[in-house]
Each structure stands twice: as structure tokens, then as C-alpha cells.
PDB file of N, CA and C in Angstrom:
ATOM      1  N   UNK A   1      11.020 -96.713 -29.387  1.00  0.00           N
ATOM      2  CA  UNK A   1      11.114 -96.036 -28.110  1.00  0.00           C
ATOM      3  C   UNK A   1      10.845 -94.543 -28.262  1.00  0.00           C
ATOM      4  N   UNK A   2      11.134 -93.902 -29.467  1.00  0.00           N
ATOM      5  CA  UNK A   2      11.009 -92.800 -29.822  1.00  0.00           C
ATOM      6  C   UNK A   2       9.393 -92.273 -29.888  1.00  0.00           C
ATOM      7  N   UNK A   3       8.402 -93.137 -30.166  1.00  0.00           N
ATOM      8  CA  UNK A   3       7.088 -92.911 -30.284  1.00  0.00           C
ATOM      9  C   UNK A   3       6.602 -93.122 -29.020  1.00  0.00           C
ATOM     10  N   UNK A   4       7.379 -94.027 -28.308  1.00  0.00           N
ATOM     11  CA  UNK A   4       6.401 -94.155 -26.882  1.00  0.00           C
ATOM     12  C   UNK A   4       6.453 -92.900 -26.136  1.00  0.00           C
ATOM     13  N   UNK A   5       8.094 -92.462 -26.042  1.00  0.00           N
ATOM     14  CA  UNK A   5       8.327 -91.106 -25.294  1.00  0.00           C
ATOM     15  C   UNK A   5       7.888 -90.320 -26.238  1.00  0.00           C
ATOM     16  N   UNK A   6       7.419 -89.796 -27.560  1.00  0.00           N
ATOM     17  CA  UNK A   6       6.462 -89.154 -28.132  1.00  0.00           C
ATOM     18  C   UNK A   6       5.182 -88.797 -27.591  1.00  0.00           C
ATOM     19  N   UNK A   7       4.828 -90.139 -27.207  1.00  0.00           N
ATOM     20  CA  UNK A   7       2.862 -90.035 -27.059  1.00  0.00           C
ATOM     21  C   UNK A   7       2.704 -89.976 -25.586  1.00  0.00           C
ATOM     22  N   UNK A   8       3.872 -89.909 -24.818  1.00  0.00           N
ATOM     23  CA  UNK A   8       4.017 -89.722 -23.673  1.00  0.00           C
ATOM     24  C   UNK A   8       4.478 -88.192 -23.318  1.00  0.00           C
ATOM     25  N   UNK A   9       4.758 -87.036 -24.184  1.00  0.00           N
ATOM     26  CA  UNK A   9       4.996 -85.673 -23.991  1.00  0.00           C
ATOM     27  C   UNK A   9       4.681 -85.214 -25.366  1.00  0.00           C
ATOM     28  N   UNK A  10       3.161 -85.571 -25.564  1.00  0.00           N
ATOM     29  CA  UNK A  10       3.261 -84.639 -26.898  1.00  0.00           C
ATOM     30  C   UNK A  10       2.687 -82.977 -26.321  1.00  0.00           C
ATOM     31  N   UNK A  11       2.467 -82.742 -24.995  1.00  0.00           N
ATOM     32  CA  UNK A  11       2.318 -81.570 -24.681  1.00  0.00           C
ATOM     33  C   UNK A  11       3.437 -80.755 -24.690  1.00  0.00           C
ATOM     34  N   UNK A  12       4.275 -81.245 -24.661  1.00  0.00           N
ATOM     35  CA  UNK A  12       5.728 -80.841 -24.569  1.00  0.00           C
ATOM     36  C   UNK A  12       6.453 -80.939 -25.988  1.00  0.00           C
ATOM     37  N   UNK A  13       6.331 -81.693 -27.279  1.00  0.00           N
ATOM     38  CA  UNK A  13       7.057 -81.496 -27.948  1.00  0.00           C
ATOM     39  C   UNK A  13       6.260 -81.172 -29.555  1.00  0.00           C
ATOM     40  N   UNK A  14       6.658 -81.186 -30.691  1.00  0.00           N
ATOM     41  CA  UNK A  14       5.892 -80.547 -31.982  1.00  0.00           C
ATOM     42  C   UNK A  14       5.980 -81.606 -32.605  1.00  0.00           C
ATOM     43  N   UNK A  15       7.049 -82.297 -32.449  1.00  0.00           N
ATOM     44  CA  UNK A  15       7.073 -83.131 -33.627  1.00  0.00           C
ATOM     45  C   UNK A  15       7.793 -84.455 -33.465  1.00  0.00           C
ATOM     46  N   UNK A  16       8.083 -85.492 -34.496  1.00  0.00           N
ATOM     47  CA  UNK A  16       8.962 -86.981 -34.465  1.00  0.00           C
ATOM     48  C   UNK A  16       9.564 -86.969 -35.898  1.00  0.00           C
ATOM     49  N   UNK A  17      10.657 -87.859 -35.478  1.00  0.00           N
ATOM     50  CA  UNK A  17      11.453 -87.919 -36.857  1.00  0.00           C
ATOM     51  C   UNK A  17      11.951 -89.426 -36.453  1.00  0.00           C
ATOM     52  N   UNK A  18      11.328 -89.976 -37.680  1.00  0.00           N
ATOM     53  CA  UNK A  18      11.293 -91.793 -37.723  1.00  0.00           C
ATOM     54  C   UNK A  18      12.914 -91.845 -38.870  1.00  0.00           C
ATOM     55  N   UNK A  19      13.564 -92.724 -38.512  1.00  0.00           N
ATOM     56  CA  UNK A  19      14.370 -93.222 -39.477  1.00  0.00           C
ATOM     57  C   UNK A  19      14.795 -94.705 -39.690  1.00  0.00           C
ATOM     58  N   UNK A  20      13.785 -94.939 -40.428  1.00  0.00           N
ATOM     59  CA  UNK A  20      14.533 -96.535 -40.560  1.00  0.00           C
ATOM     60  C   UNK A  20      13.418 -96.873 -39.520  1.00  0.00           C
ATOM     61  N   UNK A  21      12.047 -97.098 -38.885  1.00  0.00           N
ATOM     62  CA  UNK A  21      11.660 -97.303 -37.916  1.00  0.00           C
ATOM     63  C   UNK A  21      10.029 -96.891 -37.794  1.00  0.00           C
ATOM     64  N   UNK A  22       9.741 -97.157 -37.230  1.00  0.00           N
ATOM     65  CA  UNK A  22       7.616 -97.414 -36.818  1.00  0.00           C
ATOM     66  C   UNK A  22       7.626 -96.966 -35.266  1.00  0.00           C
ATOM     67  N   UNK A  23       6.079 -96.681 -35.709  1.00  0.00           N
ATOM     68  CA  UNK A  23       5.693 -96.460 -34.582  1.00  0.00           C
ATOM     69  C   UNK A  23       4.377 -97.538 -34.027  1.00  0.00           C
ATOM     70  N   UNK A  24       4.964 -98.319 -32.709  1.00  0.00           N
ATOM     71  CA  UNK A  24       3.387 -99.323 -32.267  1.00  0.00           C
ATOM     72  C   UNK A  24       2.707 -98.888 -31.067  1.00  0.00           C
ATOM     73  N   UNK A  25       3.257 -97.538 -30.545  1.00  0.00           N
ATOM     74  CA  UNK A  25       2.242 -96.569 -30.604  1.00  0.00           C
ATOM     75  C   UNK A  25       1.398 -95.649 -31.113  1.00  0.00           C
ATOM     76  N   UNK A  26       0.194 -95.429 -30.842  1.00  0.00           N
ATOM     77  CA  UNK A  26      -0.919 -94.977 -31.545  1.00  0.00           C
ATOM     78  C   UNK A  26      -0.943 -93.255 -31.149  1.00  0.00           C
ATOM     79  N   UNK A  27      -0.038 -92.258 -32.251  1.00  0.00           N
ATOM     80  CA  UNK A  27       0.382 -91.184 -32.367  1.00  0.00           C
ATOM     81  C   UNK A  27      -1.469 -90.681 -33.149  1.00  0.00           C
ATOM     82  N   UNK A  28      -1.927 -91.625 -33.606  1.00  0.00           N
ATOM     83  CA  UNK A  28      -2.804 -91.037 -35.172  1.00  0.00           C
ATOM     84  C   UNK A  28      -3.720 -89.780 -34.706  1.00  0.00           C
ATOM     85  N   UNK A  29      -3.960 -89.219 -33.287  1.00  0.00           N
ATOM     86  CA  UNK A  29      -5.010 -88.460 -33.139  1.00  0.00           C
ATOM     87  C   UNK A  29      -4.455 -87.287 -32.333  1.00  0.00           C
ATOM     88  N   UNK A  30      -2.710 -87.311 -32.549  1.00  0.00           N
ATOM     89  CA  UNK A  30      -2.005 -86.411 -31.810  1.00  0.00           C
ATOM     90  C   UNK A  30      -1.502 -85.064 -32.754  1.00  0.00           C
ATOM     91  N   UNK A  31      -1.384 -84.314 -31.869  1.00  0.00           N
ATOM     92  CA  UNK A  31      -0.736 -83.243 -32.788  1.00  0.00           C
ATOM     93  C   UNK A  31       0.105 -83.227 -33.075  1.00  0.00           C
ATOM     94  N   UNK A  32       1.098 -83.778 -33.353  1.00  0.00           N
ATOM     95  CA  UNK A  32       2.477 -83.915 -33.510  1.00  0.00           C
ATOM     96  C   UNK A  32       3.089 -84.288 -35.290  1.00  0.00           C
ATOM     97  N   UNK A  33       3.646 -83.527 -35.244  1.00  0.00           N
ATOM     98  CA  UNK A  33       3.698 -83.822 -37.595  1.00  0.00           C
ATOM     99  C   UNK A  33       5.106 -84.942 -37.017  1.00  0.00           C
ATOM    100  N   UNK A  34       4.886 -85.377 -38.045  1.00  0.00           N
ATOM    101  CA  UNK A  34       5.788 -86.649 -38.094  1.00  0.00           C
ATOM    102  C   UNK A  34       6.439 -86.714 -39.354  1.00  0.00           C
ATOM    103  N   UNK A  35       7.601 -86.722 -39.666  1.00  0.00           N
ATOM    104  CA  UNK A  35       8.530 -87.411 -40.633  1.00  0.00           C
ATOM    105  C   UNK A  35       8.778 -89.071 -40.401  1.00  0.00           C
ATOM    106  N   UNK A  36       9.126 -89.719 -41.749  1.00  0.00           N
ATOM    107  CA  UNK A  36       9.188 -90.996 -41.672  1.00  0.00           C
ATOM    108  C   UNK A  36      10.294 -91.030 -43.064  1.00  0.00           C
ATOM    109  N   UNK A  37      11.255 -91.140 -42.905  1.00  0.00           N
ATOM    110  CA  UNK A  37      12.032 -91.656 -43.814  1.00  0.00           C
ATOM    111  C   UNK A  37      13.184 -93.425 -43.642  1.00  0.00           C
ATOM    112  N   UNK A  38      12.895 -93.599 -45.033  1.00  0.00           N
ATOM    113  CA  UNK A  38      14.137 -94.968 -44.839  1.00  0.00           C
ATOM    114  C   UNK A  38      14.302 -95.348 -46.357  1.00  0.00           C
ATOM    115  N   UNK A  39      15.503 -96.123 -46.499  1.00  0.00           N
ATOM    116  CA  UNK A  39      15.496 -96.694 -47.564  1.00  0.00           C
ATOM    117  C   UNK A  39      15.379 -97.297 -48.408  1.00  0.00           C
ATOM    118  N   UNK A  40      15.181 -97.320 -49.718  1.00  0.00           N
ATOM    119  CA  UNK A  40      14.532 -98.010 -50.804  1.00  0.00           C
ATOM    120  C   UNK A  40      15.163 -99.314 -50.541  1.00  0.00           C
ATOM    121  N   UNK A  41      16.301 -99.717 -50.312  1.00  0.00           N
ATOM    122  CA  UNK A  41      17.420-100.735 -50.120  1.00  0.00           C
ATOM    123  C   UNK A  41      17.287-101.429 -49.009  1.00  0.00           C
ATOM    124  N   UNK A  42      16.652-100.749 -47.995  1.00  0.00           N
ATOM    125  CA  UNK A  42      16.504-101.278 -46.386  1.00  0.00           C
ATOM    126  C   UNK A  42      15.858-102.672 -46.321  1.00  0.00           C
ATOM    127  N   UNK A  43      17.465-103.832 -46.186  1.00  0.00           N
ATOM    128  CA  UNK A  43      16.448-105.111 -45.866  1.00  0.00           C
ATOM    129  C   UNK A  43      16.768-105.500 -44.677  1.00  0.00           C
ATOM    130  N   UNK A  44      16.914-104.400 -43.376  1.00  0.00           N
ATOM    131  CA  UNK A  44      16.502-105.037 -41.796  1.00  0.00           C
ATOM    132  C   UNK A  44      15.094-104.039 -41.644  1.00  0.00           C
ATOM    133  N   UNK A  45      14.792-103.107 -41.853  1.00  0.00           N
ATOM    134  CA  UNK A  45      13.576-102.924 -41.969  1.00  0.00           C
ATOM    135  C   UNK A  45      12.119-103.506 -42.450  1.00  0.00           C
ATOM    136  N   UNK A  46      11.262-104.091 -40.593  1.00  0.00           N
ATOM    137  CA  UNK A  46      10.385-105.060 -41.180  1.00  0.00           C
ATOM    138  C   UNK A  46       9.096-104.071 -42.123  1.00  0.00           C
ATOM    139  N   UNK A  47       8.974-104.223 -43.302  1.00  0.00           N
ATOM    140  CA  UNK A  47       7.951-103.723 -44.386  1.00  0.00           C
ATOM    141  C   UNK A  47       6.825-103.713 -43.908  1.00  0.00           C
ATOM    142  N   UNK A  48       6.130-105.233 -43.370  1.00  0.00           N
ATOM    143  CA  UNK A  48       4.824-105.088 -43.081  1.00  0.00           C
ATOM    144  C   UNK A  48       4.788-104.737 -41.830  1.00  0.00           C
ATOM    145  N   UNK A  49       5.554-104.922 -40.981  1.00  0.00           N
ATOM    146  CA  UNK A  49       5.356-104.242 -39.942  1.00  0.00           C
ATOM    147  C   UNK A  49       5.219-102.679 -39.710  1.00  0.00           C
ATOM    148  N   UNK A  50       6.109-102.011 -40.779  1.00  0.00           N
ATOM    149  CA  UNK A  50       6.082-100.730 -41.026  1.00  0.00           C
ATOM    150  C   UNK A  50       4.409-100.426 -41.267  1.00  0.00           C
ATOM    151  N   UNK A  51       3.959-100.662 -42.595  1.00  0.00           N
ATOM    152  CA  UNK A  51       2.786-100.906 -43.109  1.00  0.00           C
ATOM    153  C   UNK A  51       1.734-100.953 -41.951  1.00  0.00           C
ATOM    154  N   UNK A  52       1.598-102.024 -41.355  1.00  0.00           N
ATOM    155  CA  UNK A  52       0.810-102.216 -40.317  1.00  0.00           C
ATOM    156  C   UNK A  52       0.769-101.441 -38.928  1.00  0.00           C
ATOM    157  N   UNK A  53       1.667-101.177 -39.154  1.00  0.00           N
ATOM    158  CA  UNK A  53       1.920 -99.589 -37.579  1.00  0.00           C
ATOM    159  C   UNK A  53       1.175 -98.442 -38.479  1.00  0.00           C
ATOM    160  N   UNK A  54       1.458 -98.115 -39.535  1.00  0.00           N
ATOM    161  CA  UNK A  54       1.562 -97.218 -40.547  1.00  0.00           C
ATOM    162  C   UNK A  54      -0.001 -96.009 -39.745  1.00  0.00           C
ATOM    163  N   UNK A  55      -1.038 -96.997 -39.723  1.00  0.00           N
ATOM    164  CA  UNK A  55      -1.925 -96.100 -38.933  1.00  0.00           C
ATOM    165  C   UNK A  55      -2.082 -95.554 -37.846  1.00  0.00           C
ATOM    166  N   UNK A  56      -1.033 -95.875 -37.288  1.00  0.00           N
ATOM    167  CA  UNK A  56      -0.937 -95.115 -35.774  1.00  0.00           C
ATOM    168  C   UNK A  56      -0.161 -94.047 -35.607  1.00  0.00           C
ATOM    169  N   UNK A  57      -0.074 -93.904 -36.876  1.00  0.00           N
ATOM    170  CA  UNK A  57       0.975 -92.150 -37.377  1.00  0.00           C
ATOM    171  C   UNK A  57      -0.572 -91.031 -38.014  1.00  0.00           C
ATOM    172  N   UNK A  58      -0.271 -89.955 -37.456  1.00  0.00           N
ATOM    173  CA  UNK A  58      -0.812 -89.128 -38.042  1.00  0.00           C
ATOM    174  C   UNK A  58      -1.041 -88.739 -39.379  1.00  0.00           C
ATOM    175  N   UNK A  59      -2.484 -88.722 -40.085  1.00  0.00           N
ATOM    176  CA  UNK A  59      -3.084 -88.946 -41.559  1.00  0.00           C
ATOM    177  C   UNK A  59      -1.462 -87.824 -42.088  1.00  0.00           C
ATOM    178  N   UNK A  60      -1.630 -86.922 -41.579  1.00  0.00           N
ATOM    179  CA  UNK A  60      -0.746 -85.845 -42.318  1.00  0.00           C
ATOM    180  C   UNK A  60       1.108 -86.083 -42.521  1.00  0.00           C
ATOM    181  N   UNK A  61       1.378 -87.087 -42.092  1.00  0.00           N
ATOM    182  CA  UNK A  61       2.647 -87.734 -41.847  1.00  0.00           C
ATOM    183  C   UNK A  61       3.308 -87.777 -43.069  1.00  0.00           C
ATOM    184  N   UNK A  62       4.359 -87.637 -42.815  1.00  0.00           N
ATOM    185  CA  UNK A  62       5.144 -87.031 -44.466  1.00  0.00           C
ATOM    186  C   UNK A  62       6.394 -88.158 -44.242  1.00  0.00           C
ATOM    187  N   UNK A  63       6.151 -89.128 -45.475  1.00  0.00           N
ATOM    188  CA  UNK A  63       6.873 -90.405 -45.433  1.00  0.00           C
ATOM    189  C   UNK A  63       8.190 -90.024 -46.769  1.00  0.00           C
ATOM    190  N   UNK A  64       9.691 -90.223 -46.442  1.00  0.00           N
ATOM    191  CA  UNK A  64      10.083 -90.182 -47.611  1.00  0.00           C
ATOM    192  C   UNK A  64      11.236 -91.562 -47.962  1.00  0.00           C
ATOM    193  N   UNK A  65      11.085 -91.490 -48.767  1.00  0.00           N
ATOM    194  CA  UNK A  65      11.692 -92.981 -49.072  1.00  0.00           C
ATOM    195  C   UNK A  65      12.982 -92.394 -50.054  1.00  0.00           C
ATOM    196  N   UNK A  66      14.147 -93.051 -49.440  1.00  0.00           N
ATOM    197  CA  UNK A  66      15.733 -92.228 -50.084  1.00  0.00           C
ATOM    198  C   UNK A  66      15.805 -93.410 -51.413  1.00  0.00           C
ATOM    199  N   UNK A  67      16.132 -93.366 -52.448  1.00  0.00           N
ATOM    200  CA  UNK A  67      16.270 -94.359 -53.258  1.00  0.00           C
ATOM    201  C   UNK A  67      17.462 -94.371 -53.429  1.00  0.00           C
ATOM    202  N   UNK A  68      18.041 -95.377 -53.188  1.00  0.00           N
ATOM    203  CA  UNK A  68      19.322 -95.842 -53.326  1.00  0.00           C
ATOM    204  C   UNK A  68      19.650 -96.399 -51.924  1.00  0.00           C
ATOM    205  N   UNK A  69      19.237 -96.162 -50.772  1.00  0.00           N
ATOM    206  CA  UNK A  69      19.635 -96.018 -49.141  1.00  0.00           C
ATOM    207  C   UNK A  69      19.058 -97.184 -48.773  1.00  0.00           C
ATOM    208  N   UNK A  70      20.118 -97.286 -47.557  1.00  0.00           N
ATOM    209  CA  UNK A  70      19.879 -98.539 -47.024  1.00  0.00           C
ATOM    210  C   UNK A  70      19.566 -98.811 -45.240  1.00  0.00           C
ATOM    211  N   UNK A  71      19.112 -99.372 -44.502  1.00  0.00           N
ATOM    212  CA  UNK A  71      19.544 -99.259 -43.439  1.00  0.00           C
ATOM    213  C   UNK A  71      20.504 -98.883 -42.687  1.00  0.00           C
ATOM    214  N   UNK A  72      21.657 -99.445 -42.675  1.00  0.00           N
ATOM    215  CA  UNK A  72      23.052 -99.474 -42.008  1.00  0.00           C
ATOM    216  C   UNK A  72      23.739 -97.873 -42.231  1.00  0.00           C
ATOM    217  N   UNK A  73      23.155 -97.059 -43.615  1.00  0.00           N
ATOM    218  CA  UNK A  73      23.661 -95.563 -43.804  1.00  0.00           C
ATOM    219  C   UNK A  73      22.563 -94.609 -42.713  1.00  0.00           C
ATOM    220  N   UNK A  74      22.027 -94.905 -41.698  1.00  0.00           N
ATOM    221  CA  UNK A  74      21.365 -94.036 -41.035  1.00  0.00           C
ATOM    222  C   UNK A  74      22.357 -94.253 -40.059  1.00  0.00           C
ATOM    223  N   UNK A  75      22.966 -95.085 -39.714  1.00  0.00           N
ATOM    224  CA  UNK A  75      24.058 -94.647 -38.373  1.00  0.00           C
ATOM    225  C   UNK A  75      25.356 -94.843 -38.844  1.00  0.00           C
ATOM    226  N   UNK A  76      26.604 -94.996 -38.201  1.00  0.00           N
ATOM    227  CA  UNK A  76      28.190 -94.867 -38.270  1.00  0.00           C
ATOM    228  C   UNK A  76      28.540 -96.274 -37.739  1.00  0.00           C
ATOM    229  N   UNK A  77      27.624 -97.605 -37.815  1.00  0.00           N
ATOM    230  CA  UNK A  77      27.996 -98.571 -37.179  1.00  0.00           C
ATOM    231  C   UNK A  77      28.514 -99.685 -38.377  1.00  0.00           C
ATOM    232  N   UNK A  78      28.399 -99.614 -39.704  1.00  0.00           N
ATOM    233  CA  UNK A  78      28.832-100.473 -40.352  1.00  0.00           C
ATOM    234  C   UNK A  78      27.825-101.120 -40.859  1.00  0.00           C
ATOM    235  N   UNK A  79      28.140-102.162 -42.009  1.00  0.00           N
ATOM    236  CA  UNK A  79      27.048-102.670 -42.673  1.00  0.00           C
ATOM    237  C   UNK A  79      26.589-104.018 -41.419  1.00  0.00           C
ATOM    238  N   UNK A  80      25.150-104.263 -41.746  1.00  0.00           N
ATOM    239  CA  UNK A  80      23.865-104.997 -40.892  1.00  0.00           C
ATOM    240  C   UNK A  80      23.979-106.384 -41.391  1.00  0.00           C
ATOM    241  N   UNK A  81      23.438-107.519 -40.771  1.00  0.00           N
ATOM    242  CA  UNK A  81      23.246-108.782 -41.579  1.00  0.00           C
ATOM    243  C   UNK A  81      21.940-108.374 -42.234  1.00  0.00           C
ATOM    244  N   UNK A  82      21.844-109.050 -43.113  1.00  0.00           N
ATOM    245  CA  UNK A  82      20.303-108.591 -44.079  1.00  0.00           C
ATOM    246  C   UNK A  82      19.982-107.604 -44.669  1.00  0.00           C
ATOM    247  N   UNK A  83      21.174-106.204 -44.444  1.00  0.00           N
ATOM    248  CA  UNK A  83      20.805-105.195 -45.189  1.00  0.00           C
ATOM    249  C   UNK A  83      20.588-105.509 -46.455  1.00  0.00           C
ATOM    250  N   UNK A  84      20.218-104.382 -47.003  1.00  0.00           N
ATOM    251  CA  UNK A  84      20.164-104.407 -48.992  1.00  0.00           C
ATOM    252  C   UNK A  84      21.335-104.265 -49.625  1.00  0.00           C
ATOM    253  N   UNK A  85      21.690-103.516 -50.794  1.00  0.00           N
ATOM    254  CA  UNK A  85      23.396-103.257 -51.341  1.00  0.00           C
ATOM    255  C   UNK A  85      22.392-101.956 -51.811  1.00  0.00           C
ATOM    256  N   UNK A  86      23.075-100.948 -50.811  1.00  0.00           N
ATOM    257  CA  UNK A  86      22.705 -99.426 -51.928  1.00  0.00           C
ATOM    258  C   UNK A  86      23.365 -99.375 -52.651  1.00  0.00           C
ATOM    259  N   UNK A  87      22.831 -98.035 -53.094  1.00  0.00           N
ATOM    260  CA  UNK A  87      23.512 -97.579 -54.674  1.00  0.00           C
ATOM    261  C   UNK A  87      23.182 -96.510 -54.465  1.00  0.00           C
ATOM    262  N   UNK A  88      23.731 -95.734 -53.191  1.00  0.00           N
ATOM    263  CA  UNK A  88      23.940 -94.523 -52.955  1.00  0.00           C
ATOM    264  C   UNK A  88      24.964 -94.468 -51.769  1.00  0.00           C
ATOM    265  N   UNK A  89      26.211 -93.977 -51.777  1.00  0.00           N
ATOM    266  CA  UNK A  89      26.936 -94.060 -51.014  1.00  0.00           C
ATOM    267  C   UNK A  89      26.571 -93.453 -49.479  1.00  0.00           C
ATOM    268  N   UNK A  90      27.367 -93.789 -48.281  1.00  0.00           N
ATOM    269  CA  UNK A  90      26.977 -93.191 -46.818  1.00  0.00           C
ATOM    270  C   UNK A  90      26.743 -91.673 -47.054  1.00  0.00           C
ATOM    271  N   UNK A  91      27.572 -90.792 -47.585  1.00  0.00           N
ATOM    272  CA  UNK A  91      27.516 -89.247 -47.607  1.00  0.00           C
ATOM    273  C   UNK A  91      26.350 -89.241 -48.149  1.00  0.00           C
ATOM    274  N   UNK A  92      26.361 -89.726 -49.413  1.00  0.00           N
ATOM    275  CA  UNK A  92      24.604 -88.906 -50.489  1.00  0.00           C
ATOM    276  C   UNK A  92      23.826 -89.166 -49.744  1.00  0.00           C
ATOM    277  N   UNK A  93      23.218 -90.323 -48.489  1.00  0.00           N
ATOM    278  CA  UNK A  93      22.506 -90.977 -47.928  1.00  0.00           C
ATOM    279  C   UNK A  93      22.025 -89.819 -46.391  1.00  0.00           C
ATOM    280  N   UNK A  94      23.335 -89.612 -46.017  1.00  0.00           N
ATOM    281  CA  UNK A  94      23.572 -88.455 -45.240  1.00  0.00           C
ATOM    282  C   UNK A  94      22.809 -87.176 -45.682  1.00  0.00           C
ATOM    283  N   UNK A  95      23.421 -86.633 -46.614  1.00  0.00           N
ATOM    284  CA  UNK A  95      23.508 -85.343 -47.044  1.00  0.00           C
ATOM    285  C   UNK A  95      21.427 -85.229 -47.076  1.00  0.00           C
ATOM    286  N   UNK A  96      21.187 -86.560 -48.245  1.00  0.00           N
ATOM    287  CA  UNK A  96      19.526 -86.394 -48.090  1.00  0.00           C
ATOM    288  C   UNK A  96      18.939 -86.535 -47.318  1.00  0.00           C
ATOM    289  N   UNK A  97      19.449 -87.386 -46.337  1.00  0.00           N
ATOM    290  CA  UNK A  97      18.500 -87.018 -44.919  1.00  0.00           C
ATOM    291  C   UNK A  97      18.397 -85.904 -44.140  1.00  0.00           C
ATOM    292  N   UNK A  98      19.736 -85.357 -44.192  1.00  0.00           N
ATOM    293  CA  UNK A  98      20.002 -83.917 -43.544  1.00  0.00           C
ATOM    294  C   UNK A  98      18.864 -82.886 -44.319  1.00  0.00           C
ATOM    295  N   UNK A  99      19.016 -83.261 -45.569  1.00  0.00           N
ATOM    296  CA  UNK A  99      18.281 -82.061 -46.555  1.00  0.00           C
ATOM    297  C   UNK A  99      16.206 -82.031 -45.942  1.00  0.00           C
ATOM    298  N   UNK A 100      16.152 -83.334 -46.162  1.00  0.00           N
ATOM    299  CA  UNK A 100      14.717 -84.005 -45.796  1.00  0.00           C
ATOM    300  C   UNK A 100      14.478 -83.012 -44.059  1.00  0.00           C
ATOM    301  N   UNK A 101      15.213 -83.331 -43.319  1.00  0.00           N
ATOM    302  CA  UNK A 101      14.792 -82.927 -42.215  1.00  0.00           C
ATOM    303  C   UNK A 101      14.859 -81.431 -41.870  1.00  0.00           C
ATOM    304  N   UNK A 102      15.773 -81.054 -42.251  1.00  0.00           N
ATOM    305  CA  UNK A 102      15.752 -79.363 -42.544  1.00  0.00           C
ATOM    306  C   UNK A 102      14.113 -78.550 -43.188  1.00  0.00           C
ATOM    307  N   UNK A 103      14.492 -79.314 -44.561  1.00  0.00           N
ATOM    308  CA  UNK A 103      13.305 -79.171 -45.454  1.00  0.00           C
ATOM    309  C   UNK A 103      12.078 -78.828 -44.255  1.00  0.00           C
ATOM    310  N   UNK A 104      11.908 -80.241 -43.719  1.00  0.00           N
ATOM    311  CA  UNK A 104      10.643 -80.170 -42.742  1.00  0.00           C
ATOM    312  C   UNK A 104      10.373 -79.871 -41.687  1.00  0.00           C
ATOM    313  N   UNK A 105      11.528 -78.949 -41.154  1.00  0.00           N
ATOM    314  CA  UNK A 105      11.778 -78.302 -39.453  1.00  0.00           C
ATOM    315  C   UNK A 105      11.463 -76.872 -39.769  1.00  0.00           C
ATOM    316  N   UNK A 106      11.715 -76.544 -41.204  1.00  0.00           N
ATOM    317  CA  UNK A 106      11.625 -74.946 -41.117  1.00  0.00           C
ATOM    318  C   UNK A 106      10.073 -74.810 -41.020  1.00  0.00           C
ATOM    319  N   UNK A 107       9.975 -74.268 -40.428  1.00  0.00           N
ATOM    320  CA  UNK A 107       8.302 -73.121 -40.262  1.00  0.00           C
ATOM    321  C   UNK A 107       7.872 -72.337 -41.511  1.00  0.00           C
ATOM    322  N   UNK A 108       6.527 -72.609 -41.949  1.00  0.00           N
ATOM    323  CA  UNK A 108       5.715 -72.614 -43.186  1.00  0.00           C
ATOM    324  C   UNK A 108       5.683 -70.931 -43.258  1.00  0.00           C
ATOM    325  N   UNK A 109       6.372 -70.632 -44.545  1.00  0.00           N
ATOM    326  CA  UNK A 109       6.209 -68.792 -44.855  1.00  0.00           C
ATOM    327  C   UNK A 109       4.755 -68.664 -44.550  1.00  0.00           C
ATOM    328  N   UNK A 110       4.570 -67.820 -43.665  1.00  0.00           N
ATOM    329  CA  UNK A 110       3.590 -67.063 -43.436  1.00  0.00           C
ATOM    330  C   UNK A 110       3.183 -65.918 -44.797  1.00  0.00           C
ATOM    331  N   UNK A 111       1.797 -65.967 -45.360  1.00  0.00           N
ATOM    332  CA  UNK A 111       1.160 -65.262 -46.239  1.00  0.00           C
ATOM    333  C   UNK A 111       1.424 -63.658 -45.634  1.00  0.00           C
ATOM    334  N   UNK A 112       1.852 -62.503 -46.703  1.00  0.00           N
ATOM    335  CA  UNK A 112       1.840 -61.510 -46.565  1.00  0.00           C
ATOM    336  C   UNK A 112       0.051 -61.097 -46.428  1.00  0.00           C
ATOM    337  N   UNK A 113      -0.295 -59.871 -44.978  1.00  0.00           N
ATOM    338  CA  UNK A 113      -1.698 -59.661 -45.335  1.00  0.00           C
ATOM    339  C   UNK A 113      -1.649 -58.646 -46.193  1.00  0.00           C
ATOM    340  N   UNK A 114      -2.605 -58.715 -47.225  1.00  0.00           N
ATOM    341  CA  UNK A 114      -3.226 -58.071 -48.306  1.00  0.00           C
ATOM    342  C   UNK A 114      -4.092 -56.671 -48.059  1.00  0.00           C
ATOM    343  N   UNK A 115      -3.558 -55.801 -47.885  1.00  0.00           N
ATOM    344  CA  UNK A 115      -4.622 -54.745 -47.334  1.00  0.00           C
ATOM    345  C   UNK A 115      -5.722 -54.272 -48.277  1.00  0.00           C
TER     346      UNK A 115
END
């Protein structure tokens, strides 16, 4: 739902932040930078489906994969049927996503000009 209302105001917004999740809308020719993170552990996350959306994200799309993380540590709802068994607890799972998205919200140092 996040990509549809994406490709539906990308005049209006900069960017998307995927977690655990695809897009089967076709973002690929938009301006919009995109994050994509989920976990190495994630077994309610469909793979090929991921994969197969995968091109309707922008070439420049910055995918990160938490190792140890699982589905069910992206929200406060408890473990999923089918998840994986991380081997990274809810906080570390937390803390790196927090880090990941920070990382990629701040605005690129601008080059000092050289006189």
C-alpha cells in the first residue's frame, strides 16, 4: 500500500522505505530513492515475489538485508506463523534498522568549492 500511495504522490514526496515488503507497483522510472530492508531470517516474506517486483523499484534502490532478523522484529506484534528463528534479538534488530534509515535520510555532504 505504501508503493501505491508512493507512485501516486511522487510529486509530493522524495522517497520510500520498504520493510519486510515489495513493491507491485512500477516505481522503476520515478524519482523517488528507495530503501528496502528485511531479514536474513524472514520466513513470511514471499522471496520470489520480492525478486519478481524487484524491477519495479528504482535501478538506484539501496536494498539491505539485517542478518540475523526476522520478520515479526519489524513490528511490536509478536512472533508470525512461518517466521524464521533469528539470531538477533528485537532491540539489535531495532537499533539496525533505526541506524539503516538514518544512515539514508541524511542529505549527501555537499563538496567544498575549490577556488
Amino acid at each position: 500500500m505504501a508503493a501505491v500511495y508512493a507512485a501516486q504522490h511522487t510529486d509530493t514526496l522524495e522517497g520510500l522505505i520498504l520493510l519486510a515488503a515489495y513493491s507491485n507497483t512500477d516505481l522503476s522510472h520515478s524519482s523517488l530513492r528507495v530503501l528496502s530492508l528485511y531479514g536474513s531470517e524472514d520466513g513470511v516474506l514471499n522471496y520470489d515475489k520480492y525478486r519478481d517486483n524487484r524491477p519495479y523499484l528504482p535501478e538506484d534502490t539501496t536494498e539491505v538485508v539485517l542478518q540475523g532478523g526476522c520478520h515479526a522484529y519489524f513490528g511490536s506484534y509478536g512472533a508470525q506463523r512461518g517466521d524464521g528463528h533469528p539470531t538477533i534479538t528485537p532491540t539489535e534488530q531495532i537499533q539496525q534498522t533505526v541506524q539503516h534509515i538514518m544512515t539514508w535520510i541524511q542529505p549527501p555532504l555537499q563538496k567544498a568549492a575549490v577556488p
